[in-house]
N, C-alpha and C. Protein backbone atom coordinates (compact mmCIF):
# COMPACT_ATOMS: atom_id res chain seq x y z
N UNK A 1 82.33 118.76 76.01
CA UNK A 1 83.62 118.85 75.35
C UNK A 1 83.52 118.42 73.90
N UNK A 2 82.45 117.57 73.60
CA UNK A 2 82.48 116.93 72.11
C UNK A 2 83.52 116.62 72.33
N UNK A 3 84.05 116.45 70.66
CA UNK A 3 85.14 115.02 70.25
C UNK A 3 86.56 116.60 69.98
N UNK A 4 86.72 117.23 70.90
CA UNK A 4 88.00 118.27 70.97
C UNK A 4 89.17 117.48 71.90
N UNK A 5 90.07 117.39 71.53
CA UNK A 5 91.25 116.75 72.36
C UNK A 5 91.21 117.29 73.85
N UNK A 6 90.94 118.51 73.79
CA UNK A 6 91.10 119.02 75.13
C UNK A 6 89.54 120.17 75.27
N UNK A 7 89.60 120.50 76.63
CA UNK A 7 88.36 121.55 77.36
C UNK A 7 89.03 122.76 77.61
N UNK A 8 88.89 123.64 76.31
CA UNK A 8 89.86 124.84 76.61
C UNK A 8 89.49 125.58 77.69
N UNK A 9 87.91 125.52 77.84
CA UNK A 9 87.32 126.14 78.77
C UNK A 9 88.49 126.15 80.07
N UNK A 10 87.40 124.82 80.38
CA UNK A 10 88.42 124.18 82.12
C UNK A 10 89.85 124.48 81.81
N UNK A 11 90.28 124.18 80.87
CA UNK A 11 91.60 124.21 81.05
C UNK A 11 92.69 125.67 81.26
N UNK A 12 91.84 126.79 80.55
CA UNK A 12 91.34 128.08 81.03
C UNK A 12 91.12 128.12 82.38
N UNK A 13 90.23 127.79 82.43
CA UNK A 13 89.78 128.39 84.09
C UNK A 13 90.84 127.71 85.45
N UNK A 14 91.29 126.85 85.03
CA UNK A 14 92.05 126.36 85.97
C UNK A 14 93.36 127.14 86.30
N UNK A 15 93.70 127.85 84.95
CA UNK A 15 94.98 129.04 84.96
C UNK A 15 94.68 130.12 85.09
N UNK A 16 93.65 130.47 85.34
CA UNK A 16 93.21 131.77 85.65
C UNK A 16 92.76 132.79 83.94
N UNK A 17 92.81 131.75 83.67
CA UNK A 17 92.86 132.36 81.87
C UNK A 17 93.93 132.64 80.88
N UNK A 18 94.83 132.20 82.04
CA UNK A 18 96.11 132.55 81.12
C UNK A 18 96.75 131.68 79.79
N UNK A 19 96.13 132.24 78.67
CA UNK A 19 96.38 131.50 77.45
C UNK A 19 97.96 131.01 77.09
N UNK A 20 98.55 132.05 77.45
CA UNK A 20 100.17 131.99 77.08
C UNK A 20 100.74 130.83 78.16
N UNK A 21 100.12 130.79 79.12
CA UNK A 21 100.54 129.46 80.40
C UNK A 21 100.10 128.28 80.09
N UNK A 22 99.19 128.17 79.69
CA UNK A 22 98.48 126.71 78.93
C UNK A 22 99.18 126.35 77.79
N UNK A 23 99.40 127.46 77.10
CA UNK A 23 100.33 127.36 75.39
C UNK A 23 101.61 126.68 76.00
N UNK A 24 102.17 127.01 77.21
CA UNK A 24 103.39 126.24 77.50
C UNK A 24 103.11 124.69 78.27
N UNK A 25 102.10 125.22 78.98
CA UNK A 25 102.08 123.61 79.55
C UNK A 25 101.62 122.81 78.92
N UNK A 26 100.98 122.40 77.60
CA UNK A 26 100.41 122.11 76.62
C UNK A 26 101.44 121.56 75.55
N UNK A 27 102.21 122.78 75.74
CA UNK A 27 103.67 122.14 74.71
C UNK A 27 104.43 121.33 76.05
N UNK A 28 104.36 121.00 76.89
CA UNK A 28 105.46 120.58 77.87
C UNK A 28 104.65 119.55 77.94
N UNK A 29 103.29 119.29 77.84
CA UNK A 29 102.75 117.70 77.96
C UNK A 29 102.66 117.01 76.96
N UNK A 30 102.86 117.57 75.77
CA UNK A 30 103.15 116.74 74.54
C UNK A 30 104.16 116.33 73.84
N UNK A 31 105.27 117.06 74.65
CA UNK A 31 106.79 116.59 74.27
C UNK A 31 106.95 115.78 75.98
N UNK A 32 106.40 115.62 76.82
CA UNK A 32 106.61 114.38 77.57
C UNK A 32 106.06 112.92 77.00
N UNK A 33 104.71 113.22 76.76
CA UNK A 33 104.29 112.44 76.07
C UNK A 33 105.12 111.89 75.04
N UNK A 34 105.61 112.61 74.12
CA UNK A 34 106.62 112.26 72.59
C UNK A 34 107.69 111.36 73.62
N UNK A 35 107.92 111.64 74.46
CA UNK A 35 109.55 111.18 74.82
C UNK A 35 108.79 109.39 75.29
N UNK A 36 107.61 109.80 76.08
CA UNK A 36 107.20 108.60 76.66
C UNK A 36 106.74 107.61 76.21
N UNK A 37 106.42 107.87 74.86
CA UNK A 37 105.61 106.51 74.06
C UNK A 37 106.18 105.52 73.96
N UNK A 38 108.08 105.53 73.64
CA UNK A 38 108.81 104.82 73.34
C UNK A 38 109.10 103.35 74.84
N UNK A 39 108.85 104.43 76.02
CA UNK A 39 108.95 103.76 77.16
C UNK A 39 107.96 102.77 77.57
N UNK A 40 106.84 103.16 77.07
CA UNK A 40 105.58 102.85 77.38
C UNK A 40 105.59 101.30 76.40
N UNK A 41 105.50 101.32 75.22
CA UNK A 41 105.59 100.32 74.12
C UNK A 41 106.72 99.64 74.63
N UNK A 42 107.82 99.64 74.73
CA UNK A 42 109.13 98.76 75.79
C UNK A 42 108.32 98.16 76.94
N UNK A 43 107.09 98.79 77.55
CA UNK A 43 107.20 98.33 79.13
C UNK A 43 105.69 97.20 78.58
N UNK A 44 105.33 97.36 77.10
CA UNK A 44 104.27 96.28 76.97
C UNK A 44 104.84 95.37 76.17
N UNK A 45 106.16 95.73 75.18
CA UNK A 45 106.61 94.34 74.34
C UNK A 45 107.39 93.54 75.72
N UNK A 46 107.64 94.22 77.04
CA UNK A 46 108.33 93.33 77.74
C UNK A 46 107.87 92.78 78.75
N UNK A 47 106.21 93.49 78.78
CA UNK A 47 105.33 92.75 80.02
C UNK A 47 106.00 93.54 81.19
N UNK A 48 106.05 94.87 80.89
CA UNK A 48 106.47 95.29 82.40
C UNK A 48 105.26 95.81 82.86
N UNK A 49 104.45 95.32 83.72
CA UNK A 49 103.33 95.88 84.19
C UNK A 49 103.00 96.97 85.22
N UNK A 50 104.24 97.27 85.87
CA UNK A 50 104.80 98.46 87.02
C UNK A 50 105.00 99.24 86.02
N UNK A 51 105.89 99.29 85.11
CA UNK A 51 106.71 100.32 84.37
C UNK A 51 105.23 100.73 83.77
N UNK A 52 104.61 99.87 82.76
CA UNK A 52 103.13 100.22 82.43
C UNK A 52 102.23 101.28 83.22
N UNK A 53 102.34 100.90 84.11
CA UNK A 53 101.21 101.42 84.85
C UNK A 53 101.57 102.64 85.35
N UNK A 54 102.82 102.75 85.86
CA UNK A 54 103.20 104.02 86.30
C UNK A 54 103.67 104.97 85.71
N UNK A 55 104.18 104.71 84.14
CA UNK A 55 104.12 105.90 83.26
C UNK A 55 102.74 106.45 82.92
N UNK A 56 101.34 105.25 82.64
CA UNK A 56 100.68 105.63 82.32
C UNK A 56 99.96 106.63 83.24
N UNK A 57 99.96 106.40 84.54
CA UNK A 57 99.52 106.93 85.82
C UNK A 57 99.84 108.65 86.01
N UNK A 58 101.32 108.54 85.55
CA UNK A 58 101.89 109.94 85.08
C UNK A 58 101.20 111.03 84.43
N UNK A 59 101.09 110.22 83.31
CA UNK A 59 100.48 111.15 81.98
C UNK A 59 99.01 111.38 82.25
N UNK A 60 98.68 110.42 82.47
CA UNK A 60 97.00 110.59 82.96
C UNK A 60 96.87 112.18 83.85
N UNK A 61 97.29 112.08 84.87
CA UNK A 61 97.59 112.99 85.60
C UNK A 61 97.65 114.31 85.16
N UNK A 62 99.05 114.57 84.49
CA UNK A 62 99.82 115.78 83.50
C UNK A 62 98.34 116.01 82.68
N UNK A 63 97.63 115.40 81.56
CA UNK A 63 96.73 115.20 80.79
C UNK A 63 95.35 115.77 81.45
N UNK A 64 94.99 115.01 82.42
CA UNK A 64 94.22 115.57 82.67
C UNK A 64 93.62 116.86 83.77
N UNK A 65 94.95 117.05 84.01
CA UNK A 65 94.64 118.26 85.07
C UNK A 65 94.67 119.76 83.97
N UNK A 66 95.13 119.60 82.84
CA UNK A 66 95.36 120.91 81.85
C UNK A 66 94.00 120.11 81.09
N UNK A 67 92.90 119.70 81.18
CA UNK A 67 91.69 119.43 80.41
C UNK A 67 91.52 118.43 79.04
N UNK A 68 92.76 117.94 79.00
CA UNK A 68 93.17 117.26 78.08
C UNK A 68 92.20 115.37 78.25
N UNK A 69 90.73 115.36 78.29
CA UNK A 69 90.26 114.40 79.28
C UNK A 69 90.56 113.21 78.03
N UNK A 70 90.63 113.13 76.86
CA UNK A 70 89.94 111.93 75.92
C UNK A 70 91.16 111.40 76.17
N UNK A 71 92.93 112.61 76.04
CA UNK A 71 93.96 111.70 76.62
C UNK A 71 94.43 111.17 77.77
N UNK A 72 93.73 111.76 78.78
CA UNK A 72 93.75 111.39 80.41
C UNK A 72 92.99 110.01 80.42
N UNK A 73 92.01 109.78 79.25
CA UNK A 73 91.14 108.29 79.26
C UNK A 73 91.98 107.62 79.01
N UNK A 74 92.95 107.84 77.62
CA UNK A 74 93.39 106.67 77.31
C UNK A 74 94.79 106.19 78.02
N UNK A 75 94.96 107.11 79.01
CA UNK A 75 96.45 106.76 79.98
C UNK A 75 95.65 106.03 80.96
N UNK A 76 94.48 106.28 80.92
CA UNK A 76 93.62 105.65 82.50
C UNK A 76 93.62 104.34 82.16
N UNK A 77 92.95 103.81 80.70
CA UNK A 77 93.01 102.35 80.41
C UNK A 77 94.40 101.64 80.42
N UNK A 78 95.55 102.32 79.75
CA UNK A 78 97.06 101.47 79.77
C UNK A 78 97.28 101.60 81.17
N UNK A 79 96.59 102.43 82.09
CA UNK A 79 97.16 102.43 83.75
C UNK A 79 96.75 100.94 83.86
N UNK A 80 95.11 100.76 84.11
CA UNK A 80 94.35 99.94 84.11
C UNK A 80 94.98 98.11 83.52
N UNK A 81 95.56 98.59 82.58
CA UNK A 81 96.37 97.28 82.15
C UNK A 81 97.09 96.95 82.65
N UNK A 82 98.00 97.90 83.06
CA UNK A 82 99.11 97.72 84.02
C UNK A 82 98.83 97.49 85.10
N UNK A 83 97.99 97.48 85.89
CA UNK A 83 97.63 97.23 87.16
C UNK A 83 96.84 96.00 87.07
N UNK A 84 96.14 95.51 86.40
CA UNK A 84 95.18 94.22 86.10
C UNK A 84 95.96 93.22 85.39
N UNK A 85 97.28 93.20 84.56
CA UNK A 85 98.61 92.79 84.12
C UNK A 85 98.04 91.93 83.28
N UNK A 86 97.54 93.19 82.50
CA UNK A 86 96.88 92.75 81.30
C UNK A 86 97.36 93.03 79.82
N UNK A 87 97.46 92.46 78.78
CA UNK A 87 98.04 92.98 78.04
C UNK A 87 97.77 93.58 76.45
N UNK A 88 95.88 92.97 76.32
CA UNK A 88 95.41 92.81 75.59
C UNK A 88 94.85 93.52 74.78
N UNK A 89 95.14 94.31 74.08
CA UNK A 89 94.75 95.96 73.17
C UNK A 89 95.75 97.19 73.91
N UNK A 90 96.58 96.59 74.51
CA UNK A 90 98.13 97.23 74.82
C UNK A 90 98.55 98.66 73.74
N UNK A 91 99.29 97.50 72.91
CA UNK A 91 99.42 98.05 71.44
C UNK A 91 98.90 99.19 71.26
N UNK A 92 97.41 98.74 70.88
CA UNK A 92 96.87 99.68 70.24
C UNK A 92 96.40 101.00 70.88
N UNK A 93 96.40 100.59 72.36
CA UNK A 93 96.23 101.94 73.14
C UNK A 93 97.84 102.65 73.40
N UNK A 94 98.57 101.98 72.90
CA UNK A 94 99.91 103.26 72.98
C UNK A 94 99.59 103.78 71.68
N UNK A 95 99.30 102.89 70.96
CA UNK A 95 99.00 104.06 69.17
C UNK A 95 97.69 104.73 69.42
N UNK A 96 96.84 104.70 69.80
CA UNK A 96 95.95 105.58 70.53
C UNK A 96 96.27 106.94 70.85
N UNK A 97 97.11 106.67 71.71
CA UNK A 97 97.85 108.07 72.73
C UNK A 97 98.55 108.81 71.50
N UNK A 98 99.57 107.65 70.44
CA UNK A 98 100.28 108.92 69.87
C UNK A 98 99.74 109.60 69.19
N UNK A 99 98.24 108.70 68.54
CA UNK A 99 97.57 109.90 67.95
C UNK A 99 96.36 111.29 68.50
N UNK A 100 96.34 110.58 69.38
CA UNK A 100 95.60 111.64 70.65
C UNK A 100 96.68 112.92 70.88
N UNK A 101 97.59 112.51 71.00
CA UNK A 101 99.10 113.26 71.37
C UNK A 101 99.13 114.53 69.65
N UNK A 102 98.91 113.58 68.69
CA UNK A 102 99.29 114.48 67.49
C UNK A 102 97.72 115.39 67.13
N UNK A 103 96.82 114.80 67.76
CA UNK A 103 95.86 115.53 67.32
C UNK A 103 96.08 117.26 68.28
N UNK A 104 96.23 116.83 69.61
CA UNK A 104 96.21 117.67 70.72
C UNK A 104 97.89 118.86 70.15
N UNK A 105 98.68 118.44 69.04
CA UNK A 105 99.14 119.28 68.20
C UNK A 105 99.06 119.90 67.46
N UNK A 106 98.26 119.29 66.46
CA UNK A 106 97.73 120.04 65.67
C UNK A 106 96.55 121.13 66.18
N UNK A 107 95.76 120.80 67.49
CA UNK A 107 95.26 121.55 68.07
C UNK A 107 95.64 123.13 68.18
N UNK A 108 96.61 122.91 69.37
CA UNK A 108 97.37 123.74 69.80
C UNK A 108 97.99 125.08 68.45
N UNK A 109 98.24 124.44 67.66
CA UNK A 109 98.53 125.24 66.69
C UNK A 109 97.55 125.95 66.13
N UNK A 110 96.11 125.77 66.58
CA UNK A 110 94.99 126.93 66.05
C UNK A 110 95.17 127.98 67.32
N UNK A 111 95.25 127.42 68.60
CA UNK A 111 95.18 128.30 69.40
C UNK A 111 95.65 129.70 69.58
């Protein structure tokens, strides 16, 4: 995959090739994402470690089943926090995601 936000390949092959189906689910995981950051940063300035974990658990998911793996990592580690009720590079892995999130936009827009 190198350092590409996403595996167009896999992420291809998993739709049968259908570019125009990925172009939507692609836009539908990055405006979840947009909506979710805000939730996510709330559930670490307040130590919610459920709320943590299970948004992150979400996105991981959404992320990485459309090939999107570097952002499926970094929902795996804020899962990981949230479940170990940990809080320590929190922060910086929600600013992580949003820029994982904006790169995987600007992506999309070559496609």
């Amino acid at each position: 995959m190198g350092n590409k936000v996403i595996d167009l390949e896999t992420a291809l092959d998993r739709l049968g090739g259908d570019k125009e189906f990925l172009l939507e689910l692609l836009g539908e995981l990055v405006q979840q994402i947009d909506q979710s950051l805000p939730d996510l940063k709330n559930a670490v300035d307040s130590a919610n470690y459920d709320e943590l974990r299970s948004i992150a658990h979400g996105l991981k998911g959404a992320a990485a089943n459309l090939g999107a793996d570097k952002i499926a990592e970094q929902f795996l580690q804020l899962e990981m926090m949230g479940k170990e009720h940990r809080l320590n590079g929190a922060i910086e892995g929600v600013e992580n995601a949003r820029e994982l999130n904006e790169e995987l936009k600007n992506y999309i827009t070559t496609l």
